[in-house]
N, C-alpha and C. Protein backbone atom coordinates (compact mmCIF):
# COMPACT_ATOMS: atom_id res chain seq x y z
N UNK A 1 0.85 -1.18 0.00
CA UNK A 1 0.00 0.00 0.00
C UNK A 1 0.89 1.24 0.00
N UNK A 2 0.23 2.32 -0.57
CA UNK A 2 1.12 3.40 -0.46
C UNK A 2 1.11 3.98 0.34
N UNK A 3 2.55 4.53 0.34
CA UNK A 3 2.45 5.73 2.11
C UNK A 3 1.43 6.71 1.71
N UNK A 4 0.19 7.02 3.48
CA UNK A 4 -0.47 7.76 3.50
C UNK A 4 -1.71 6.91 2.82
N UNK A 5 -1.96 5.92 2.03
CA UNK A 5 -3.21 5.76 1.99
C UNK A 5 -3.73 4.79 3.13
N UNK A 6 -4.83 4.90 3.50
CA UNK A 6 -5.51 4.30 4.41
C UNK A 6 -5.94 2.97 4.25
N UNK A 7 -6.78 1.97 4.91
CA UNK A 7 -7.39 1.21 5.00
C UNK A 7 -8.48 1.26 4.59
N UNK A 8 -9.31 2.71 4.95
CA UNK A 8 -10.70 2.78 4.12
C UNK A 8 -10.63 3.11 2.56
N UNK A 9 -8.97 3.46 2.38
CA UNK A 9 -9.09 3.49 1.08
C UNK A 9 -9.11 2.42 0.49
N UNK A 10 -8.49 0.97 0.97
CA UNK A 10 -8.36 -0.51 0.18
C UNK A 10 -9.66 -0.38 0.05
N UNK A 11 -10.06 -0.54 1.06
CA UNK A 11 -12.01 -0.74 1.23
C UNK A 11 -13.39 -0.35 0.50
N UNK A 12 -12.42 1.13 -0.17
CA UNK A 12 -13.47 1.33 -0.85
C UNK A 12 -13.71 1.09 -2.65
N UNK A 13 -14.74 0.77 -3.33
CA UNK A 13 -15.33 0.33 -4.29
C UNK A 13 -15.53 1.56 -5.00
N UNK A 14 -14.66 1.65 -6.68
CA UNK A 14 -15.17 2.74 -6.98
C UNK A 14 -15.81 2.71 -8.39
N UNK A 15 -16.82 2.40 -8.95
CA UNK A 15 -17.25 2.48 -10.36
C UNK A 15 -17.04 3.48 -11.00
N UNK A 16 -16.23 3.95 -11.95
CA UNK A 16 -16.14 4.69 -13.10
C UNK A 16 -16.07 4.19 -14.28
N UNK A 17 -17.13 5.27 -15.16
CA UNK A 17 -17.64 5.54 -16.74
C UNK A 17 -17.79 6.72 -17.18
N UNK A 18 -17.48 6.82 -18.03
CA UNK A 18 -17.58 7.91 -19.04
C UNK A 18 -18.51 7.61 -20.13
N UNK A 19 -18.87 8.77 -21.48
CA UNK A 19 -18.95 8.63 -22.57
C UNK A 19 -18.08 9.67 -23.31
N UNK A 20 -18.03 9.23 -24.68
CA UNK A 20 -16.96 10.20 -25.43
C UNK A 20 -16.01 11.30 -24.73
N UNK A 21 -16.57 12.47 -24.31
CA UNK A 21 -16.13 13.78 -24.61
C UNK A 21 -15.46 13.57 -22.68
N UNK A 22 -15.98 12.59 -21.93
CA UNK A 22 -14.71 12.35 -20.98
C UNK A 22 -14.01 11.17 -20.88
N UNK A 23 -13.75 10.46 -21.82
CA UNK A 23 -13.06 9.50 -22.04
C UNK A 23 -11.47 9.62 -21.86
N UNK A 24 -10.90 10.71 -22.10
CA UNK A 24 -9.30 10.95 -21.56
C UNK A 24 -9.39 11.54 -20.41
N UNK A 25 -10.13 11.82 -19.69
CA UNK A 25 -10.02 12.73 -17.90
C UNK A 25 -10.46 11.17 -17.08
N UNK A 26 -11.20 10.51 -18.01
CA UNK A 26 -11.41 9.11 -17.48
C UNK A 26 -10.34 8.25 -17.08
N UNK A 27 -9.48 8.48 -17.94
CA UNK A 27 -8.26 7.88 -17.90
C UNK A 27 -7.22 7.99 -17.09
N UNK A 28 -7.20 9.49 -16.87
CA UNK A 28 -6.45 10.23 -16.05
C UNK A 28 -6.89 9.59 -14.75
N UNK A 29 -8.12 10.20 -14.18
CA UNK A 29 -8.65 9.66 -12.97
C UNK A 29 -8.56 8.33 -12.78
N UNK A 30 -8.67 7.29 -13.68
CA UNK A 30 -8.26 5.96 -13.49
C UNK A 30 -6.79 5.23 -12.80
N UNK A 31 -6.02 6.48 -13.49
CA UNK A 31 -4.47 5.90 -12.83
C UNK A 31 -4.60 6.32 -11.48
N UNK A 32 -4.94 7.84 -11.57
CA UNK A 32 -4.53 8.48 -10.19
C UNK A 32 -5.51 7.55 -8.94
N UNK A 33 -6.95 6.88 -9.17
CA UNK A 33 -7.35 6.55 -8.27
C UNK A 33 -6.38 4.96 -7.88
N UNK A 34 -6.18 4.46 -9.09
CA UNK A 34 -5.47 3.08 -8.73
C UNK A 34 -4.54 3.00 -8.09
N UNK A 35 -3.48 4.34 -8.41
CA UNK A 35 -2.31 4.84 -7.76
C UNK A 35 -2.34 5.06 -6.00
N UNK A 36 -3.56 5.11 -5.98
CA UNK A 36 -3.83 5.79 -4.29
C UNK A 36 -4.95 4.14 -3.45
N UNK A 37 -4.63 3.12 -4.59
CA UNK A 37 -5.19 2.39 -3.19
C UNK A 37 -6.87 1.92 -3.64
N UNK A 38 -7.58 2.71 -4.54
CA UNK A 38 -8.71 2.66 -4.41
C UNK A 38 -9.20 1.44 -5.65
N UNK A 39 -10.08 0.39 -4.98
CA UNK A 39 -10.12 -0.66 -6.26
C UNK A 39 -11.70 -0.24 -6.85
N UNK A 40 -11.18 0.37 -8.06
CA UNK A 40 -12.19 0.73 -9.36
C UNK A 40 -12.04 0.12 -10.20
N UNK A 41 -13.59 -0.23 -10.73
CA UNK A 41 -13.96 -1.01 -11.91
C UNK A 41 -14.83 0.32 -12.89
N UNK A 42 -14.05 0.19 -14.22
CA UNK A 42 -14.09 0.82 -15.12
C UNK A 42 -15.16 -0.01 -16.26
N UNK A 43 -16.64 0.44 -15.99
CA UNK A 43 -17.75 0.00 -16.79
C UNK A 43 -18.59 0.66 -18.18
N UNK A 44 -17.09 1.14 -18.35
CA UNK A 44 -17.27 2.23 -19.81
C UNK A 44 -16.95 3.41 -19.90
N UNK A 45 -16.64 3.20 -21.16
CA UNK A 45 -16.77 2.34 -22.73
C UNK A 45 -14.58 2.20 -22.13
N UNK A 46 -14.59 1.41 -22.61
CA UNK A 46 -12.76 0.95 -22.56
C UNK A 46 -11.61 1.56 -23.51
N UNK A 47 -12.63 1.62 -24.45
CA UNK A 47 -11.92 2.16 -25.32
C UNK A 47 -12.37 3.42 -26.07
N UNK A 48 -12.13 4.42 -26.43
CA UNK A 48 -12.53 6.21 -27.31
C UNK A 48 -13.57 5.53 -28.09
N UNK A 49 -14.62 5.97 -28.31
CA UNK A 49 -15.77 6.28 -29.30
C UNK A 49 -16.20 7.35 -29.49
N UNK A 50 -15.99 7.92 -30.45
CA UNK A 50 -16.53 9.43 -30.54
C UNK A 50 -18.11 9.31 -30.52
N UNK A 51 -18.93 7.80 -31.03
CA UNK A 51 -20.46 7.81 -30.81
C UNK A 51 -20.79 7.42 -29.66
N UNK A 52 -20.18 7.19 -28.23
CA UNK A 52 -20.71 7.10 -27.40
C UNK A 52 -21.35 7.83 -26.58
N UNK A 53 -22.31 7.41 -26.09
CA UNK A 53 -23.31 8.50 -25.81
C UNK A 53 -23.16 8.40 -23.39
N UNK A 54 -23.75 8.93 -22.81
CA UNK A 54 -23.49 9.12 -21.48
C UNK A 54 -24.94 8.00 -21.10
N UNK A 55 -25.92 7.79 -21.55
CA UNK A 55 -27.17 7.06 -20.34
C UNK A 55 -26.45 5.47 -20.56
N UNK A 56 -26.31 4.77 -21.26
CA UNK A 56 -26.14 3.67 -21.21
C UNK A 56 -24.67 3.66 -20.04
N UNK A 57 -23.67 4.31 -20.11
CA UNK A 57 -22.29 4.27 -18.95
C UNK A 57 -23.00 4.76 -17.83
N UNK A 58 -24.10 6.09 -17.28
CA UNK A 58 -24.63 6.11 -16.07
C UNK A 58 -25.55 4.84 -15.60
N UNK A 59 -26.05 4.15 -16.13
CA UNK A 59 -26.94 2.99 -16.12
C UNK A 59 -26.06 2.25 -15.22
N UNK A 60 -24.83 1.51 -15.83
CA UNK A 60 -24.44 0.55 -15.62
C UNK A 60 -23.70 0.96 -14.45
N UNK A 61 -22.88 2.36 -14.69
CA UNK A 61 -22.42 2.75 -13.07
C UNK A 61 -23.60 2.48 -12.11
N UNK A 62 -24.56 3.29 -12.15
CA UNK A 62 -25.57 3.55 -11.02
C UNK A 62 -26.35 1.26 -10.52
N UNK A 63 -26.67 0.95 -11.56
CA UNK A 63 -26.64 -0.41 -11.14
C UNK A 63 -25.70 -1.53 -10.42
N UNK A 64 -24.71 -0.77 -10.75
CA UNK A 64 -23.19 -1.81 -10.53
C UNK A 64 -23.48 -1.07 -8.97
N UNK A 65 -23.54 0.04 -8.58
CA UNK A 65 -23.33 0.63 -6.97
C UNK A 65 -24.29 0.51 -6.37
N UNK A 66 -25.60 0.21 -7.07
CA UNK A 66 -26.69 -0.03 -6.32
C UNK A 66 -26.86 -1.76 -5.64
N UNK A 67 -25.50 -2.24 -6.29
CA UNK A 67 -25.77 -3.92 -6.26
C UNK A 67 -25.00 -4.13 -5.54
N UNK A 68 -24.08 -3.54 -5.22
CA UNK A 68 -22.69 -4.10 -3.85
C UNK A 68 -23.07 -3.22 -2.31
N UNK A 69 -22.66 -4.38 -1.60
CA UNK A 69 -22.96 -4.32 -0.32
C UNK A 69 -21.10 -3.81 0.62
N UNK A 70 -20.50 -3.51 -0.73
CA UNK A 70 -19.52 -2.85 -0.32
C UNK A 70 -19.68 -1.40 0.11
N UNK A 71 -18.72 -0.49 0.54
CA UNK A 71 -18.23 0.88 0.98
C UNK A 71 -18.27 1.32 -0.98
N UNK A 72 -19.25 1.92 -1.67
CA UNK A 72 -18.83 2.23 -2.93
C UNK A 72 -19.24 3.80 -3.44
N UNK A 73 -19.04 3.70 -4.25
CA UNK A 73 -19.18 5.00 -4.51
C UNK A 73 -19.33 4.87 -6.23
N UNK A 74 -19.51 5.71 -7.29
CA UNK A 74 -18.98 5.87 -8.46
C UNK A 74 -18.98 7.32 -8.96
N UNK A 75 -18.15 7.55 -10.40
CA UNK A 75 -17.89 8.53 -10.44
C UNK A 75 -18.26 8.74 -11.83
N UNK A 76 -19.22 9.58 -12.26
CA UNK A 76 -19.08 9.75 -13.66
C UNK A 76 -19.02 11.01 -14.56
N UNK A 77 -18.51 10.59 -16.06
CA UNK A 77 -17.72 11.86 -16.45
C UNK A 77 -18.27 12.54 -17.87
N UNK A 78 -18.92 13.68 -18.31
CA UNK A 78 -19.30 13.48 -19.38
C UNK A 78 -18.74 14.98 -19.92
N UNK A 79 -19.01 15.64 -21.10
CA UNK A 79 -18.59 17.11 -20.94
C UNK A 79 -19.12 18.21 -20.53
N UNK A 80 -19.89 18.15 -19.93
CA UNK A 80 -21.19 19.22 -18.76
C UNK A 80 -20.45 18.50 -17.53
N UNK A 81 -20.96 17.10 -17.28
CA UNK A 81 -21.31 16.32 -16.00
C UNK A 81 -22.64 16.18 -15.61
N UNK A 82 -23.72 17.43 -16.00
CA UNK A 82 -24.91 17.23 -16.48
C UNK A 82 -25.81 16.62 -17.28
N UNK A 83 -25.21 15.66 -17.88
CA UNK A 83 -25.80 14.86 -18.63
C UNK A 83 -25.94 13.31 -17.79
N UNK A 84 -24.62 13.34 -17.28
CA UNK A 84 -24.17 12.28 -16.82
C UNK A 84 -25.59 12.21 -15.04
N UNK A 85 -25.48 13.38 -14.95
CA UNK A 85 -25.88 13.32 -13.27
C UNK A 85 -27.65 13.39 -13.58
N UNK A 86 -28.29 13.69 -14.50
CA UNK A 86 -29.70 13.40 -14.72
C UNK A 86 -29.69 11.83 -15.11
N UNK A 87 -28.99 11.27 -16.26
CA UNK A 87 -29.26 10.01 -16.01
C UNK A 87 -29.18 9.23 -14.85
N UNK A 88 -27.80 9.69 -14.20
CA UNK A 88 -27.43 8.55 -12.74
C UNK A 88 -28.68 8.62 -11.80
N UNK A 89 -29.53 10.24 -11.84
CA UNK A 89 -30.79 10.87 -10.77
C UNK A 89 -31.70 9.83 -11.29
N UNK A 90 -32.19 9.42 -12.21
CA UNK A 90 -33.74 8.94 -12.18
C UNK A 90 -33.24 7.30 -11.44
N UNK A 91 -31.99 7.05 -10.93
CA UNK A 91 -32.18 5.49 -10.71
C UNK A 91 -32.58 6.25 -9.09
N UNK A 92 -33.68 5.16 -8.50
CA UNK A 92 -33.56 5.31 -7.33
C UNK A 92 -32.54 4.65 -6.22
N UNK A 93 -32.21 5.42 -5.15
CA UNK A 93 -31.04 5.76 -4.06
C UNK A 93 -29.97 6.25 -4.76
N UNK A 94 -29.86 6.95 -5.73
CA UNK A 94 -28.88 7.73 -6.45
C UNK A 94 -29.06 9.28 -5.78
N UNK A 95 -27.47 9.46 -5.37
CA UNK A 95 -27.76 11.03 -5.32
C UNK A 95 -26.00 11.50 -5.55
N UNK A 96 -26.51 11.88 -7.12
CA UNK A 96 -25.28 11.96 -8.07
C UNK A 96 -25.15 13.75 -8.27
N UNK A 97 -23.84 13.96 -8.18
CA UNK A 97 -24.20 15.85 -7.84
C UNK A 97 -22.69 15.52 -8.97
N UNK A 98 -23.03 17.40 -9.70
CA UNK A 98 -21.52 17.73 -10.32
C UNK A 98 -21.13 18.63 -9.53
N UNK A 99 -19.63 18.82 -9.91
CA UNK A 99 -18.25 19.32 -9.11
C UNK A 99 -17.56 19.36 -9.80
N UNK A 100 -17.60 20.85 -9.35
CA UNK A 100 -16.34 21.67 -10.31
C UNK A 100 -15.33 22.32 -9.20
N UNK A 101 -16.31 22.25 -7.89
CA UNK A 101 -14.64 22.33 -7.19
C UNK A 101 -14.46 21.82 -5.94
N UNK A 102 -13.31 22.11 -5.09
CA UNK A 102 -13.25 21.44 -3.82
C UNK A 102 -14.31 21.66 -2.67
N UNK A 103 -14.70 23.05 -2.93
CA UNK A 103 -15.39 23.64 -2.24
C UNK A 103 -16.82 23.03 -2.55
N UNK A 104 -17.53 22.38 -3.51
CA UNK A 104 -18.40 21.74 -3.35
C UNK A 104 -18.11 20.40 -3.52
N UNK A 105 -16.96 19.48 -3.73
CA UNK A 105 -17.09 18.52 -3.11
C UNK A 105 -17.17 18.22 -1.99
N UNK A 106 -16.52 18.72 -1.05
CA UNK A 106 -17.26 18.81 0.74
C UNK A 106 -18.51 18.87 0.89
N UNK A 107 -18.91 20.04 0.37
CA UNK A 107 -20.61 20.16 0.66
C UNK A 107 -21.66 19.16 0.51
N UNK A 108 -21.15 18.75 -0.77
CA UNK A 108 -21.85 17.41 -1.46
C UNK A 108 -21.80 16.06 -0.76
N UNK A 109 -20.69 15.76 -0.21
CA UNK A 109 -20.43 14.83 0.44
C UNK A 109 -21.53 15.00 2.29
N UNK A 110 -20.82 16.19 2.60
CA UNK A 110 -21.14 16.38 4.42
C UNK A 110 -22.64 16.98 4.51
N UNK A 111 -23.37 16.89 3.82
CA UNK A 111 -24.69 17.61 3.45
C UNK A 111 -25.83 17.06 2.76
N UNK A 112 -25.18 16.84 1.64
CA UNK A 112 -26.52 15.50 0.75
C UNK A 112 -26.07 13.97 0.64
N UNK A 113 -24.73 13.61 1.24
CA UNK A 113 -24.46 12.20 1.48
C UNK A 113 -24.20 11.44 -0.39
N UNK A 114 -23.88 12.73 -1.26
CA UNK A 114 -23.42 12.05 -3.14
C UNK A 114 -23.12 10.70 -2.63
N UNK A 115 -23.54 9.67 -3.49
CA UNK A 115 -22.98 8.67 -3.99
C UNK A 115 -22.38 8.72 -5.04
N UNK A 116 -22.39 9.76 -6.23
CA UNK A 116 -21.75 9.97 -7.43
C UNK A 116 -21.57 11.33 -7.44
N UNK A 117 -20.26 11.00 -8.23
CA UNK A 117 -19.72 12.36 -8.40
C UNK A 117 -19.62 12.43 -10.04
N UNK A 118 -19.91 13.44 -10.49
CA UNK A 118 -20.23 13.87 -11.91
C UNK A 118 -19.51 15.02 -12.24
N UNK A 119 -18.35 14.42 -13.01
CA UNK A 119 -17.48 15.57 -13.31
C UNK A 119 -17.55 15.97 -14.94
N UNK A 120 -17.27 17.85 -15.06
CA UNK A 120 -17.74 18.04 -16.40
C UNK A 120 -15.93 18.40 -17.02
N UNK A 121 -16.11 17.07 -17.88
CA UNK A 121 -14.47 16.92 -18.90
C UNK A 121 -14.66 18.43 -19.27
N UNK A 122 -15.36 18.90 -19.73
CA UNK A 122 -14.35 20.39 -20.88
C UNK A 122 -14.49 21.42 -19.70
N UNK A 123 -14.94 21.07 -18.90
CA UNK A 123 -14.34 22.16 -17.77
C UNK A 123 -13.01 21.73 -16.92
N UNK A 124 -13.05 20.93 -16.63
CA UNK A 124 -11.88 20.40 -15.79
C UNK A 124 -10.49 20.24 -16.42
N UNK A 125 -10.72 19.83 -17.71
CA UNK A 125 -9.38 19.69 -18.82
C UNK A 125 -8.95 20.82 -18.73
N UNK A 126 -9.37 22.05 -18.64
CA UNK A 126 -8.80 23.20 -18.81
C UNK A 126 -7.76 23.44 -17.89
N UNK A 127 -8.38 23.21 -16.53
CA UNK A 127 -7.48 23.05 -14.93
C UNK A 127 -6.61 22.81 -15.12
N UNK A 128 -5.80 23.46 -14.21
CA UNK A 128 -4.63 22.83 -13.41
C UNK A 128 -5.09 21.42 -12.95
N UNK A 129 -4.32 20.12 -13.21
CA UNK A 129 -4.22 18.92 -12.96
C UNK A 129 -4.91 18.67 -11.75
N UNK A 130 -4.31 19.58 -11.05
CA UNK A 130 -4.24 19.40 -9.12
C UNK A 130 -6.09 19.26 -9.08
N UNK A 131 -6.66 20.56 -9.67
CA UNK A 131 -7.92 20.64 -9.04
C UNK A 131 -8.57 19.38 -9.23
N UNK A 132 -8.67 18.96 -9.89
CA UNK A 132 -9.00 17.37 -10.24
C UNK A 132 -8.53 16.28 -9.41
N UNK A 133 -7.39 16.17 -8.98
CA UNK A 133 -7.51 15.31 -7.64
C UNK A 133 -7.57 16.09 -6.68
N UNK A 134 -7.64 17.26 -6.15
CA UNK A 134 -8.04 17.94 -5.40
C UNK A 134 -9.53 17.48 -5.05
N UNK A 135 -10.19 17.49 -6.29
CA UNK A 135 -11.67 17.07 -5.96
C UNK A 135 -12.17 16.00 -5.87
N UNK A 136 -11.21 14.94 -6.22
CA UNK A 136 -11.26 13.56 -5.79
C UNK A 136 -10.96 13.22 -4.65
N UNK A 137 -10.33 13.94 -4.24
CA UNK A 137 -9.57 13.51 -2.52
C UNK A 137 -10.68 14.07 -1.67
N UNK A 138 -11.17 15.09 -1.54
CA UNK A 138 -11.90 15.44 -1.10
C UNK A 138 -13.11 15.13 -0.96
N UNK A 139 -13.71 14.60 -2.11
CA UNK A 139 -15.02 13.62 -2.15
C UNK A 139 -14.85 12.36 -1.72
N UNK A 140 -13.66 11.55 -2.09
CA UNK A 140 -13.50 10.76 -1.69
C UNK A 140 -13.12 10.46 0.20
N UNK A 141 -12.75 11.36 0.93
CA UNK A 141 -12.62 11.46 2.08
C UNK A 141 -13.32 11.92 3.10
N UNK A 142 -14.34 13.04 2.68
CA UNK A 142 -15.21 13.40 3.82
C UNK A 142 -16.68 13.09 3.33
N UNK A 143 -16.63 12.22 4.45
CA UNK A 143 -17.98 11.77 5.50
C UNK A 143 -19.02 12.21 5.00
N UNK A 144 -19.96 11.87 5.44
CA UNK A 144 -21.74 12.34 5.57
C UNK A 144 -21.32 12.80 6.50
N UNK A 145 -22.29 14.33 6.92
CA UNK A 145 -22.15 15.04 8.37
C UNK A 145 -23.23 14.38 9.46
N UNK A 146 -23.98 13.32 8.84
CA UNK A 146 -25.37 12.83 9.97
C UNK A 146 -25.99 14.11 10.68
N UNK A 147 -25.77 15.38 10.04
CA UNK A 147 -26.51 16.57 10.80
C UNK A 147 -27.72 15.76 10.55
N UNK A 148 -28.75 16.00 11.99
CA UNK A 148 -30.28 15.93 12.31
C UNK A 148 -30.68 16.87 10.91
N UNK A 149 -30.54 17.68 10.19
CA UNK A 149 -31.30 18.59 9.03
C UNK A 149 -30.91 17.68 8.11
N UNK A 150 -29.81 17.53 7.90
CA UNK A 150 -29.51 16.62 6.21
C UNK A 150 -30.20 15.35 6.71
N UNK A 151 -30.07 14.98 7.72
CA UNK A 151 -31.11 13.62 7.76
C UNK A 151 -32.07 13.53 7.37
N UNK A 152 -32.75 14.64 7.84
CA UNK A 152 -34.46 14.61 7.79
C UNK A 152 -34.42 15.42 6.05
N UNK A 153 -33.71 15.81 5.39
CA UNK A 153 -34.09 16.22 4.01
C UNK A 153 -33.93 15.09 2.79
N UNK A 154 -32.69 14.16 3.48
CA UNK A 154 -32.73 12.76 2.66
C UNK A 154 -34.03 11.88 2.77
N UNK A 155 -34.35 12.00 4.28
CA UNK A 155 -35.49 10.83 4.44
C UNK A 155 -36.61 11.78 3.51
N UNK A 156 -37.20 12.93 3.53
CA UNK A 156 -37.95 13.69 2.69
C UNK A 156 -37.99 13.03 1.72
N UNK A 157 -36.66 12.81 0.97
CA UNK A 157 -36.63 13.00 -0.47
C UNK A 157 -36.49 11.29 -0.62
N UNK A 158 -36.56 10.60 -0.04
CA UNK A 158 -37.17 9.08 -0.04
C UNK A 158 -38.64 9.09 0.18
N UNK A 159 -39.42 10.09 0.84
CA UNK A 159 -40.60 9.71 1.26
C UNK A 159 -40.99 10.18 0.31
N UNK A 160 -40.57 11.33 -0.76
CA UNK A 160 -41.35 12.17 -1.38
C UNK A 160 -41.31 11.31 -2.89
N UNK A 161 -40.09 10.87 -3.46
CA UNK A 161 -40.10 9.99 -4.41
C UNK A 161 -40.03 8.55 -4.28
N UNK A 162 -39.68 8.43 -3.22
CA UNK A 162 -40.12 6.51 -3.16
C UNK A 162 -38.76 6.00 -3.93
């Protein structure tokens, strides 16, 4: 294991997919998460298609995380991230948010409890490298806050859509 990564990092499960237009930030994020410990399964597309489209790769992410009884998470990548995070939304117990920076990956995490993170390729390519695992580390590390308010707005939003 590498110095500095944790135990909850072996532990945790990470599904990533793309379609087309994040298929190389896919890549990127692929090494850097493997590099740090984290065992991700990459459920699309494997290889560049310029016709690939984003619902069929959120599908299979959002099913693949809805089916393990592991610590998981997934991450998906499209060139908004908005495309990607309405498909991952209609599966139910999905709560897939985009992030464009550190400052709302915390939020997202300690507040609405993301299971997916939805990153937008032609914004992030532009970045400095860093912000990009910047915003992986960060999502990937902090917690649900279990505040009594974010509790009661998740259970809402189970009672309200079922």
């Amino acid at each position: 294991m590498q110095a500095g990564a944790s135990a909850k990092t072996r532990d945790m499960k990470i599904y990533l997919a793309s379609d087309h237009a994040g298929f190389h930030l896919k890549s990127r994020i692929h090494a850097y998460l493997v590099q740090h410990d984290y065992d991700v399964e990459d459920v699309g597309d494997e290889t560049f298609d310029p016709k690939d489209d984003y619902p069929q790769f959120a599908y299979a992410a959002t099913t693949k995380l809805l089916g393990t009884k592991e610590d998981a998470r997934a991450i998906l990548i499209c060139g908004s991230g908005q495309g990607m995070c309405i498909a991952a939304n209609r599966v139910h117990g999905i709560r897939a948010t985009v992030v464009e920076s550190v400052w709302m990956a915390k939020d997202v995490r300690e507040d609405d409890d993301s299971n997916i993170l939805c990153l937008p390729a032609r914004v992030l390519e532009k970045q400095d490298s860093k912000l990009v695992t910047d915003i992986l580390d960060t999502w990937l590390k902090t917690p649900f806050s279990n505040a009594p308010r974010h509790t009661r707005r998740l259970k809402e939003i189970e009672e309200l859509y079922g």
